[in-house]
Protein backbone atom coordinates (compact mmCIF):
# COMPACT_ATOMS: atom_id res chain seq x y z
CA UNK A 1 68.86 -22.56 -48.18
CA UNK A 2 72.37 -21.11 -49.06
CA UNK A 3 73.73 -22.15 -45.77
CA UNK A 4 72.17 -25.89 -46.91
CA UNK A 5 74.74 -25.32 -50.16
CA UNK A 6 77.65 -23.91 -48.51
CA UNK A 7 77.36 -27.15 -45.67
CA UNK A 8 77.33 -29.30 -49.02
CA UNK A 9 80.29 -31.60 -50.57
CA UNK A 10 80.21 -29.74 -53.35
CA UNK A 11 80.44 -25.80 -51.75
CA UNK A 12 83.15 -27.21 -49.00
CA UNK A 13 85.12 -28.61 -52.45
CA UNK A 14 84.89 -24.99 -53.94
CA UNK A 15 85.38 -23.12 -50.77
CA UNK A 16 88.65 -25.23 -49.87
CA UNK A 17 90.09 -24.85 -53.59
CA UNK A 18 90.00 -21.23 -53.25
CA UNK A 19 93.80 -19.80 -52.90
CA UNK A 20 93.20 -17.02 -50.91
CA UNK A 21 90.81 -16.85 -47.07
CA UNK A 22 87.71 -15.41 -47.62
CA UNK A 23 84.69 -14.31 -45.38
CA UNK A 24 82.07 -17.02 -45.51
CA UNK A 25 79.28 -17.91 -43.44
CA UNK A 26 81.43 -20.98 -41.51
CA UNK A 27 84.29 -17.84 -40.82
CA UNK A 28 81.03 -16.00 -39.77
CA UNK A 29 80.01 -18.89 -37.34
CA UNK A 30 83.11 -19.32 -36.20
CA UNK A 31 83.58 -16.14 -35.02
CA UNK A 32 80.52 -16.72 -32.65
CA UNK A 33 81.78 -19.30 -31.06
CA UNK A 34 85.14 -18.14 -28.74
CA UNK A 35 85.69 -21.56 -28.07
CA UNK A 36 86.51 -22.71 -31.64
CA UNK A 37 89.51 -21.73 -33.36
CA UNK A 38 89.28 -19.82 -36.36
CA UNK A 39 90.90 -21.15 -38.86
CA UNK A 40 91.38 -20.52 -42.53
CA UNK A 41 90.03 -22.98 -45.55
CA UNK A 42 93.14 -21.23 -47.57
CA UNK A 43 96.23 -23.37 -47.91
CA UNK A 44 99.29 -22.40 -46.20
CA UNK A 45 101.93 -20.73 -48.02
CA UNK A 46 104.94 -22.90 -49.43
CA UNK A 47 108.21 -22.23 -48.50
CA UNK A 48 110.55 -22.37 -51.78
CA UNK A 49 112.77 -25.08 -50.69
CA UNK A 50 110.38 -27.10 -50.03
CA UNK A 51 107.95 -25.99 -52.90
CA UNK A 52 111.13 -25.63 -55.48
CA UNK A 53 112.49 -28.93 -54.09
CA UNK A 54 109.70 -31.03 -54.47
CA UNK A 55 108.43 -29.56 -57.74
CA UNK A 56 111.97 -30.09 -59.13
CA UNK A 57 112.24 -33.59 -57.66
CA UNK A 58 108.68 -34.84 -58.60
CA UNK A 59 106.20 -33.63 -59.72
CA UNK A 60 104.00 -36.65 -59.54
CA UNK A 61 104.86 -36.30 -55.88
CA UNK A 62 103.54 -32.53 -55.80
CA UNK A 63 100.36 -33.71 -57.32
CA UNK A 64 99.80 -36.45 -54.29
CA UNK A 65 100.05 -33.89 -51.64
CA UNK A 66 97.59 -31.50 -53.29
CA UNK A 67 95.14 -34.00 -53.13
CA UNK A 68 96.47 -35.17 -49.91
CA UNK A 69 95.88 -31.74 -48.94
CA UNK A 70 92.20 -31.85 -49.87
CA UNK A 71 91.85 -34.58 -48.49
CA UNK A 72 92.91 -33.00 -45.05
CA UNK A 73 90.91 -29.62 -46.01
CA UNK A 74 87.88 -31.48 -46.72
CA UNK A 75 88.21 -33.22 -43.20
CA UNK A 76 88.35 -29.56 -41.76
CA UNK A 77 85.39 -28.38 -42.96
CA UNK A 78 83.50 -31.69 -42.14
CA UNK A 79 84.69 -30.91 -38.58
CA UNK A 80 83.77 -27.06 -38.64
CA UNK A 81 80.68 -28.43 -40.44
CA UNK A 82 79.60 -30.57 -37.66
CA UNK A 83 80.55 -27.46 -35.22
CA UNK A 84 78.28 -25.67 -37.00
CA UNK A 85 75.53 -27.65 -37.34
CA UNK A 86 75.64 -28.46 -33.61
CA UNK A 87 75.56 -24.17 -32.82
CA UNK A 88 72.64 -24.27 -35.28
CA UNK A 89 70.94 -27.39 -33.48
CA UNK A 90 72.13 -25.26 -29.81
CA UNK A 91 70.30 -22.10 -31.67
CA UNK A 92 67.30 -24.16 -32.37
CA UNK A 93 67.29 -25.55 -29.06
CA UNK A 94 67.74 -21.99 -27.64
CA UNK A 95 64.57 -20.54 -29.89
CA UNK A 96 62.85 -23.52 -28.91
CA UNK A 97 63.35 -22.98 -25.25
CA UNK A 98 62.96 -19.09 -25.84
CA UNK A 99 59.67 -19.53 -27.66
CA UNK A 100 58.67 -22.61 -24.77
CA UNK A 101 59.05 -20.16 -22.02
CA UNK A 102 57.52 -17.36 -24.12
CA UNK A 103 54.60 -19.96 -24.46
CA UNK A 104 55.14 -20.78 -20.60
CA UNK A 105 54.84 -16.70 -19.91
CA UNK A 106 52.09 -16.54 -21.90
CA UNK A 107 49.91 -19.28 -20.54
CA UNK A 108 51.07 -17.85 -16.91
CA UNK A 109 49.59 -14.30 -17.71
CA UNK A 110 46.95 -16.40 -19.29
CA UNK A 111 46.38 -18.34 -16.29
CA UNK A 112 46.96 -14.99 -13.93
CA UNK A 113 44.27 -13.58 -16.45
CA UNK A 114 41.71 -16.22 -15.89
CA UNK A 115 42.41 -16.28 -12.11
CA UNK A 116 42.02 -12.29 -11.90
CA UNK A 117 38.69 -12.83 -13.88
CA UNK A 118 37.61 -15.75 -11.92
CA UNK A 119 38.33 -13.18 -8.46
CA UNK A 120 36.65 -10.37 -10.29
CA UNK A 121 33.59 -13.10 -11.56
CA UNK A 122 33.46 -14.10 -8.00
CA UNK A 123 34.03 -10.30 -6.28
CA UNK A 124 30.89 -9.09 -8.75
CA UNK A 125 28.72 -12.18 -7.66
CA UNK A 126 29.94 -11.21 -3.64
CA UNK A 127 28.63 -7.66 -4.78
CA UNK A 128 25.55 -8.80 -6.31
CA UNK A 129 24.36 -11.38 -3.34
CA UNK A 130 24.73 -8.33 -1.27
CA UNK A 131 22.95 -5.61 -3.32
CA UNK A 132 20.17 -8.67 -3.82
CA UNK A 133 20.12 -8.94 -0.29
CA UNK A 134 20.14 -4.87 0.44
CA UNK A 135 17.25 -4.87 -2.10
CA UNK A 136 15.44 -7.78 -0.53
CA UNK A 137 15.91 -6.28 3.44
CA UNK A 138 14.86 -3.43 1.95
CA UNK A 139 11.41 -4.55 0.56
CA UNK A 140 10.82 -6.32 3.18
CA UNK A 141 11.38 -3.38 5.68
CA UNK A 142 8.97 -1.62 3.00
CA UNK A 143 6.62 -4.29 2.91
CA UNK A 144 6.21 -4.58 7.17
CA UNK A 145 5.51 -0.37 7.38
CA UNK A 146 3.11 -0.67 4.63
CA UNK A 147 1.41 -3.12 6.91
CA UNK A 148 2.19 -1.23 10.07
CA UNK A 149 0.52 1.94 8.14
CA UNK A 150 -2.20 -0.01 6.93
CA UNK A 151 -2.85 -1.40 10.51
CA UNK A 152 -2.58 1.74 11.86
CA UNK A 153 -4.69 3.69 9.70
CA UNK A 154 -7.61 0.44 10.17
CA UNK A 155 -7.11 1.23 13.96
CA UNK A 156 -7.47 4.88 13.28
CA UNK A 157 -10.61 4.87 10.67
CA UNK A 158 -12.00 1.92 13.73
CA UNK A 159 -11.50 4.69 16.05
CA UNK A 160 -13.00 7.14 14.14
CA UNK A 161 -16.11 5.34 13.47
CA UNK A 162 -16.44 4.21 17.06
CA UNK A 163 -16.33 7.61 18.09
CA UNK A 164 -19.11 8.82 15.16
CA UNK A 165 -21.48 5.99 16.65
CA UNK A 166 -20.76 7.41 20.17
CA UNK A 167 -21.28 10.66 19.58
CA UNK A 168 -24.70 9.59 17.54
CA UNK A 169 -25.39 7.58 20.38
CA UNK A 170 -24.85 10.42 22.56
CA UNK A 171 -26.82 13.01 20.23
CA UNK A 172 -29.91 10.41 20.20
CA UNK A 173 -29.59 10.21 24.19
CA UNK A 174 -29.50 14.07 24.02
CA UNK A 175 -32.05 14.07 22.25
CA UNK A 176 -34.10 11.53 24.01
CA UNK A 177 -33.53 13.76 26.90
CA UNK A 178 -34.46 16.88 25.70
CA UNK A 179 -37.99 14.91 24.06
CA UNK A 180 -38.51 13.70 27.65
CA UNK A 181 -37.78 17.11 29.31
CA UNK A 182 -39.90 18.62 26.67
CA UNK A 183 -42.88 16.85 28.01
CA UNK A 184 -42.58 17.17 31.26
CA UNK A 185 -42.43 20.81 30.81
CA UNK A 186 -45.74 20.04 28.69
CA UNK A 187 -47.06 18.36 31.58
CA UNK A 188 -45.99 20.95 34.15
CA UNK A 189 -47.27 23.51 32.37
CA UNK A 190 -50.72 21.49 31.69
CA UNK A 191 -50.94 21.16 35.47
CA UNK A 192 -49.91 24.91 35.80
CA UNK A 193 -52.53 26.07 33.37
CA UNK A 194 -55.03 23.93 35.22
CA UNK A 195 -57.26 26.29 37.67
CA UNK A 196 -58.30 25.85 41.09
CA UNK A 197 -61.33 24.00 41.47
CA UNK A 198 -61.74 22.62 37.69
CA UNK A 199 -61.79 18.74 37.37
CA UNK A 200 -59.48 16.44 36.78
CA UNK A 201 -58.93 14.86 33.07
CA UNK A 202 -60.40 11.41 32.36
CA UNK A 203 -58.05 8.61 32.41
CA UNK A 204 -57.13 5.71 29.61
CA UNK A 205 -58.02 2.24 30.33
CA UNK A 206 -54.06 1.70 30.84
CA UNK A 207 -53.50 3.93 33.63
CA UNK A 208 -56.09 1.93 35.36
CA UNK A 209 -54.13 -1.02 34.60
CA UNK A 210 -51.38 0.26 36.00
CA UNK A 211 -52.27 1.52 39.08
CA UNK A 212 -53.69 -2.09 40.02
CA UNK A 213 -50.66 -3.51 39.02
CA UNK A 214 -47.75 -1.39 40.17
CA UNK A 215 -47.24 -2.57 43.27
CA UNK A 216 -47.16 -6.17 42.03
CA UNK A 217 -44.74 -4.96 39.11
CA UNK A 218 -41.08 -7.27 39.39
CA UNK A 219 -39.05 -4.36 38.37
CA UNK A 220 -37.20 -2.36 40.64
CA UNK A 221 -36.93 1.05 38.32
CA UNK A 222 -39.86 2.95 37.33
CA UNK A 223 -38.93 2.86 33.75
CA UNK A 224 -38.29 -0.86 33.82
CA UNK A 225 -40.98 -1.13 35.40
CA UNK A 226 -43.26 0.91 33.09
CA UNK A 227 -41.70 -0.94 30.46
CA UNK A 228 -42.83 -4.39 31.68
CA UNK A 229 -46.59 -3.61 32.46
CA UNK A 230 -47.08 -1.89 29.04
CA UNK A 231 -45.96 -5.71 27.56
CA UNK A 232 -48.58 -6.83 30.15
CA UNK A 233 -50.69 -4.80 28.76
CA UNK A 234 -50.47 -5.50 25.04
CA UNK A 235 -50.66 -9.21 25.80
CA UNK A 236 -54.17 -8.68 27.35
CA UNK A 237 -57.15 -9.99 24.96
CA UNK A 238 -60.00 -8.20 24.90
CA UNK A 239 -62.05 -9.90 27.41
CA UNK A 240 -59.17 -9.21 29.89
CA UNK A 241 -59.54 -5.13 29.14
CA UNK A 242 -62.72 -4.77 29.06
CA UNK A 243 -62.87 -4.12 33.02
CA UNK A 244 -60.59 -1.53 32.45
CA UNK A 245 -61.93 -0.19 29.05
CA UNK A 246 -65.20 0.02 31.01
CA UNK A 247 -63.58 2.35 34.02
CA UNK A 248 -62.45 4.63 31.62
CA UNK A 249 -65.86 5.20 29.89
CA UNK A 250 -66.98 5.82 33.52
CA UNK A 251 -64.29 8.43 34.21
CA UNK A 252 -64.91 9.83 30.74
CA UNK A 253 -68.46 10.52 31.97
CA UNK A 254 -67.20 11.82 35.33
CA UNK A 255 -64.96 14.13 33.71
CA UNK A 256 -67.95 15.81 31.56
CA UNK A 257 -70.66 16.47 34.63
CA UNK A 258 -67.49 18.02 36.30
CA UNK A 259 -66.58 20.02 33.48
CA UNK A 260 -70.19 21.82 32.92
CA UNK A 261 -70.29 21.64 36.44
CA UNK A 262 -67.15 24.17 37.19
CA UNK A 263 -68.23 25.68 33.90
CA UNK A 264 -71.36 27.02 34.81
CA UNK A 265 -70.06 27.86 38.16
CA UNK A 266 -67.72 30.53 36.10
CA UNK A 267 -69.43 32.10 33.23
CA UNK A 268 -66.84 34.99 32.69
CA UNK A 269 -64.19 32.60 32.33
CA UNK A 270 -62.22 33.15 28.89
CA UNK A 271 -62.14 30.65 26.50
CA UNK A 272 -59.08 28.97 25.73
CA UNK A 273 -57.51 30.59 22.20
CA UNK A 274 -57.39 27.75 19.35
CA UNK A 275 -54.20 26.75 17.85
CA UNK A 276 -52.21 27.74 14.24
CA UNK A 277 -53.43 24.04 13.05
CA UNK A 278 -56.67 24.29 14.38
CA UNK A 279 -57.73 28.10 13.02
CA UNK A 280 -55.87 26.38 9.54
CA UNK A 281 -58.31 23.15 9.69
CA UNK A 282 -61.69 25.11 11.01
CA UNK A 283 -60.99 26.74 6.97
CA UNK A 284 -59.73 23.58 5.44
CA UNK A 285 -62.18 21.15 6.61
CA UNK A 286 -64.94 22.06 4.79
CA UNK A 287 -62.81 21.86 1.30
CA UNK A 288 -61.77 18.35 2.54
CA UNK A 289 -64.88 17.53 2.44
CA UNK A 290 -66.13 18.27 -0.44
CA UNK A 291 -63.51 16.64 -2.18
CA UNK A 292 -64.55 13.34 -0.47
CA UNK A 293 -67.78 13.31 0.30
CA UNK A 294 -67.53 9.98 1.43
CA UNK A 295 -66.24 11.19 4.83
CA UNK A 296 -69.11 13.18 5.73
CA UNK A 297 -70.64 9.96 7.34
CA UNK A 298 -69.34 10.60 10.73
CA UNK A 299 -68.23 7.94 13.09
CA UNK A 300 -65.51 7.51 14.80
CA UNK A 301 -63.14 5.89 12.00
CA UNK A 302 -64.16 8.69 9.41
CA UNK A 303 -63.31 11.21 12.22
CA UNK A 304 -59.69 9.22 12.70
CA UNK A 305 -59.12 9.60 8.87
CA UNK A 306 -60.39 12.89 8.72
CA UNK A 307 -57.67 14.28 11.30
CA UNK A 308 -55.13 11.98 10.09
CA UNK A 309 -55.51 13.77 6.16
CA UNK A 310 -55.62 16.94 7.49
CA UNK A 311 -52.22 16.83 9.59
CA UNK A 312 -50.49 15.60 6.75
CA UNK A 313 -52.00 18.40 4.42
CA UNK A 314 -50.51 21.01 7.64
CA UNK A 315 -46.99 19.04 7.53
CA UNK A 316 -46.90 20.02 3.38
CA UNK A 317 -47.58 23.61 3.86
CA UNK A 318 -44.63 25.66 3.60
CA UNK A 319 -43.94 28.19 6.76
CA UNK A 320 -45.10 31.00 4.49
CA UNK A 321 -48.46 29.49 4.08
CA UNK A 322 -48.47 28.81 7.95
CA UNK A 323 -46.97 32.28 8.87
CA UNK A 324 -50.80 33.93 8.54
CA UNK A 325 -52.23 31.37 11.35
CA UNK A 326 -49.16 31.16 13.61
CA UNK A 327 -49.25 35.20 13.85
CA UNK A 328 -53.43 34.94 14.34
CA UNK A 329 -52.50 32.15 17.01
CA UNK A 330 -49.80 34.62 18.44
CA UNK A 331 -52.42 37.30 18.72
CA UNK A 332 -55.14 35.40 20.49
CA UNK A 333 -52.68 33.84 23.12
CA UNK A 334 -51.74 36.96 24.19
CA UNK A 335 -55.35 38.42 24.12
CA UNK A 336 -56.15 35.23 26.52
CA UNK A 337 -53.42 35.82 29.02
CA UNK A 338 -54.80 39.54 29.31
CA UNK A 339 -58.19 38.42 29.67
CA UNK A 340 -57.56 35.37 32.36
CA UNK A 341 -55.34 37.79 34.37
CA UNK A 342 -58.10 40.49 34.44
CA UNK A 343 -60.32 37.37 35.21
CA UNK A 344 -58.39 36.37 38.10
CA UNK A 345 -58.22 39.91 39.87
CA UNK A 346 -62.25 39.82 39.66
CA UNK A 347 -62.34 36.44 41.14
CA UNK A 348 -60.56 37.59 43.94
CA UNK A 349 -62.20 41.07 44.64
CA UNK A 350 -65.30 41.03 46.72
């Protein structure tokens, strides 16, 4: 605003009718530029020839050349004025172009920050596709040994459980086995206990069956064999067994003239000891039936029913209950064996 006033008509007028130089702002910007001479607004001094001479000659003369003289001055500072104002336009230009390529800077770093953030956007996505796919490999590699454990462990609990149903399998055979050799022995020792000279025992109607059809059997085993008459067998009617039902009663009666035959022939011959169950039934039977008097009919179906009550009263009793009879069995059987050997060593003495 003061350098507005100063660049005026009105402050050049005032600056120019000042006698003596002084420091103003144009002296100021003058000084700035090299290129521009510095000059004073101040008037030269008069010489006194000159000044004397043309005071003394006229004055009205004097008077002309002072404003001739501002005339001139005034055309000196419209010259520095326009100097000046151009430095001040060259200024503006220069803080323009300054403050553009401040602005240009700044919109470079601001276009170097936006490209770093744009790498850094994009180097954090890069990191994040691979972490997703780290995480993703990984549940997957997860996922396939879950399987492979759960597949394994089926295969192992598969295993197991085939090997429980062959070892039951093998414990039933065992077991089979040992039921089979169990009556062998049974039948061994029947045939064993069985004396010289004392009958035979009487037959079933199926082992006649049998021994009319075994040759004639399609099997080539004996078991398979067995197997297939016994379905023969079942499939009969009762018309078709009676032949054979009839052969047993026959053999039945055999078997009894035999037995008081050979009987009769050996008088001193021990009696056979009873069992545990049968010294336990000769003393239950009697309460049996008085507490159902309706099987004291007889026949051959109360008879059935009768044994079939009693061995399931036997199966109840605990082994201290059947500890009395199986000792009293115990005792007999070895009284027996005593008395048959003793028997024997008669028999054979003359």
């Amino acid at each position: 605003m003061a350098m507005r006033r100063l660049l005026s008509p009105r402050g050049l007028a005032a600056i120019m009718s000042q006698s003596q130089p002084i420091a103003t702002p144009i002296t100021r910007l003058a000084s700035v530029l090299p290129s521009a001479p510095v000059r004073s607004f101040a008037t030269k001094p008069r010489s006194k020839k000159s000044g004397s001479a043309s005071a003394s000659k006229s004055p009205s003369r004097g008077k002309r050349r002072s404003s001739s003289g501002k005339r001139a001055r005034s055309a000196s500072g419209t010259r520095y004025s326009r100097k000046a104002a151009s430095s001040a336009g060259a200024r503006k230009r220069r803080s323009a172009s300054a403050k553009e390529a401040r602005e240009a800077e700044a919109e470079k770093k601001e276009r170097a920050r936006e490209r770093k953030a744009e790498q850094r956007e994009r180097r954090d996505a890069k990191e994040a596709e691979k972490k997703e796919r780290r995480r993703a490999r990984k549940e997957d590699l997860r996922a396939r040994r879950q399987a492979r454990e759960a597949e394994d462990a089926d295969r192992r609990k598969e295993r197991r459980a085939l090997k429980v149903e062959r070892n039951r399998e093998k414990r039933e055979l065992t077991k089979e086995k040992e039921r089979a050799a169990r009556v062998k022995e049974k039948q061994r020792a029947f045939r064993r206990r069985r004396e010289p000279g004392s009958p035979g025992m009487p037959r079933v109607p199926m082992a006649f069956f049998v021994k009319e059809k075994w040759a004639t059997a399609s099997a080539d085993t004996a078991p398979e064999r067995m197997k297939n008459l016994a379905h023969e067998w079942k499939a009969l009617s009762e018309e078709q067994k009676k032949p054979y039902n009839e052969k047993s009663l026959a053999d039945k009666e055999r078997f009894k003239r035999e037995f008081m035959a050979w009987r009769n022939e050996n008088p001193e011959r021990p009696s056979r000891p009873l069992s545990a169950y049968m010294l336990w039934s000769i003393k239950e039977r009697p309460k049996l039936l008085e507490e159902q008097p309706a099987l004291k009919g007889g026949g051959q179906k109360t008879i059935a029913e009768i044994g079939q009550l009693m061995g399931q009263r036997w199966k109840q009793l605990s082994e201290a209950d059947k500890q009395p009879f199986i000792q009293e069995a115990q005792s007999r059987s070895s009284r027996y064996q005593a008395e048959v050997e003793k028997w024997k060593l008669n028999m054979q003495s003359p």
